[in-house]
C-alpha atoms as a PDB file:
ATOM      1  CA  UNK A   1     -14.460 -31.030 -27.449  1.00  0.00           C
ATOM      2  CA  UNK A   2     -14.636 -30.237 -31.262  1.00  0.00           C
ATOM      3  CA  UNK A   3     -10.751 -29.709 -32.907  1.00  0.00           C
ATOM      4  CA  UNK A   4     -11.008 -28.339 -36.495  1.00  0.00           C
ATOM      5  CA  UNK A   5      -8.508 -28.537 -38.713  1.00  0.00           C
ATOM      6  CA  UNK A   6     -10.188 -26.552 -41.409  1.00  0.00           C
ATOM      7  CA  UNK A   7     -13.185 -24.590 -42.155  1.00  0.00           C
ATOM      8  CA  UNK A   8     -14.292 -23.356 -45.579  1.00  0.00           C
ATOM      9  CA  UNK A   9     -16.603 -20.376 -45.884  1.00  0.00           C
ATOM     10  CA  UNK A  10     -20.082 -20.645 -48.311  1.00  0.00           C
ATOM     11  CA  UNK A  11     -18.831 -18.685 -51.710  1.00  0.00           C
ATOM     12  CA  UNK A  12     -22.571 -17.805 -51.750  1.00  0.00           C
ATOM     13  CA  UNK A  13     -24.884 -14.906 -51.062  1.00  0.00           C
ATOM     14  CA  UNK A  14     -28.063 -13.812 -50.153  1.00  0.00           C
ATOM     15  CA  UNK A  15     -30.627 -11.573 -51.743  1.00  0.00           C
ATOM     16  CA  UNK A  16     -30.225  -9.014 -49.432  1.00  0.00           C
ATOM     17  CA  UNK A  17     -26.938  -8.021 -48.376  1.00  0.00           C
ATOM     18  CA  UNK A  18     -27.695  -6.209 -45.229  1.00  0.00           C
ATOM     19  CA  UNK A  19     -28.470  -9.377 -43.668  1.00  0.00           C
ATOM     20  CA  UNK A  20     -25.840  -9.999 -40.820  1.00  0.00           C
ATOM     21  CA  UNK A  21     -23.727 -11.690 -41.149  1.00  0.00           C
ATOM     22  CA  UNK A  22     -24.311 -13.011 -44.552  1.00  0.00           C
ATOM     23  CA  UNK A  23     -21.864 -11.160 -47.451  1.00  0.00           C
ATOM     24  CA  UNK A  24     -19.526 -10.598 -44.509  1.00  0.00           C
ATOM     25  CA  UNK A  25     -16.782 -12.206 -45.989  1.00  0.00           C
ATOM     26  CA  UNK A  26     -17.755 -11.845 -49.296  1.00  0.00           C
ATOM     27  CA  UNK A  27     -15.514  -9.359 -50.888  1.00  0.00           C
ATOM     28  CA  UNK A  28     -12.490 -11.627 -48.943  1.00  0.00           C
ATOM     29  CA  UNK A  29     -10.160 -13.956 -51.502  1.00  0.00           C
ATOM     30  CA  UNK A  30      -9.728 -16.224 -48.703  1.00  0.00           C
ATOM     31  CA  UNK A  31     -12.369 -18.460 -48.820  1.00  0.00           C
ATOM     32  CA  UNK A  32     -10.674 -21.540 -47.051  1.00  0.00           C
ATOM     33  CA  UNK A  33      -9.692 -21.828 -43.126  1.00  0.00           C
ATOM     34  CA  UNK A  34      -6.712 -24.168 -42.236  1.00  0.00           C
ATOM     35  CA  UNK A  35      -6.010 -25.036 -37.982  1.00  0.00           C
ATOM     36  CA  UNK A  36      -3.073 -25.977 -35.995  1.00  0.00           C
ATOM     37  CA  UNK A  37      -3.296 -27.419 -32.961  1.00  0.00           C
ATOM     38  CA  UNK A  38      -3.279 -23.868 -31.472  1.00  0.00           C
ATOM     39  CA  UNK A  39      -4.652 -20.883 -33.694  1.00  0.00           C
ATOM     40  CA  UNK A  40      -4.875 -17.241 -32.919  1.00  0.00           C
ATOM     41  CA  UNK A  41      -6.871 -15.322 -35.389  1.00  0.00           C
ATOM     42  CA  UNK A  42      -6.002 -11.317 -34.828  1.00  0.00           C
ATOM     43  CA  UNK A  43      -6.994  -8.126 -36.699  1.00  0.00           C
ATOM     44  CA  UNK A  44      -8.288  -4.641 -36.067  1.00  0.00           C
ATOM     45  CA  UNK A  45     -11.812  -3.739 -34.498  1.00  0.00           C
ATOM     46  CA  UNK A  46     -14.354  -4.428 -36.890  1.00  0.00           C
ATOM     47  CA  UNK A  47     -11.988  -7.156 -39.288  1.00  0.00           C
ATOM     48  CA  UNK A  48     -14.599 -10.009 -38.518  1.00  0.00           C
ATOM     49  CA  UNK A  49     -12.934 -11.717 -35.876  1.00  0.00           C
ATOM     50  CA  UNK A  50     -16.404 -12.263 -33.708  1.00  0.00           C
ATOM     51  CA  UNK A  51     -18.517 -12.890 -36.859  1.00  0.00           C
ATOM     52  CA  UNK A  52     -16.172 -15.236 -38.205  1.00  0.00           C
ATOM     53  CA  UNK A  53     -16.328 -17.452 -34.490  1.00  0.00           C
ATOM     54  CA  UNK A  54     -19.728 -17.354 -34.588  1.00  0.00           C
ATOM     55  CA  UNK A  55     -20.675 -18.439 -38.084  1.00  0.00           C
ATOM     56  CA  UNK A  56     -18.293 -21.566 -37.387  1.00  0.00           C
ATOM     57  CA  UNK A  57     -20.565 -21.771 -34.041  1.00  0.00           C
ATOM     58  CA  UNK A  58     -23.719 -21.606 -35.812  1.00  0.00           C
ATOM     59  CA  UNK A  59     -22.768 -24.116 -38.020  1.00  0.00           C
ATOM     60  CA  UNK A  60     -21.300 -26.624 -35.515  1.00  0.00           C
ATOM     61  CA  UNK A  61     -24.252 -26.074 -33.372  1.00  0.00           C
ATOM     62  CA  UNK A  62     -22.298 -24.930 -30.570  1.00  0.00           C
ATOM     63  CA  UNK A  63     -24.167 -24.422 -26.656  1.00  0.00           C
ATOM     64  CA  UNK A  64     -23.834 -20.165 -26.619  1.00  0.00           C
ATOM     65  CA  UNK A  65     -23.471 -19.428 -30.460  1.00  0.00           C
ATOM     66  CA  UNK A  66     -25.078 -15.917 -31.364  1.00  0.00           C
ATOM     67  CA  UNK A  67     -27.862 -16.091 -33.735  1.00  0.00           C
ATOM     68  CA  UNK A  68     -28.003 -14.089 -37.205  1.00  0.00           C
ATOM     69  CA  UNK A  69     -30.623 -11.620 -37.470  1.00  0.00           C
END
């Protein structure tokens, strides 16, 4: 089991924008992800919620992440 207790999204970008789900999260301030033991992340449809869980599964590697196109 992997416990995070922060996560800190890449302030870069790509050349092309339309790339999911790079530039995401780029017009965002929040650029930094802090944990407590348990975390709920909430929002309306279509606030990132998804992309955001599988960027951090990408990047951990995690068995069933979704890859990017």
């Amino acid at each position: 089991m992997i416990y995070l207790s922060s996560f800190l999204l890449s302030r870069e970008t790509v050349r092309d924008p339309n790339i999911y789900p790079y530039n995401v999260f780029a017009d965002k301030v929040e650029k930094s992800l802090f944990f407590r033991p348990i975390t709920v992340l909430y929002g309306n449809n279509a606030s990132g919620k998804s992309t955001l869980l599988n960027i951090m599964a990408n990047k951990l590697q995690i068995e069933g992440q979704e890859y990017a196109t």
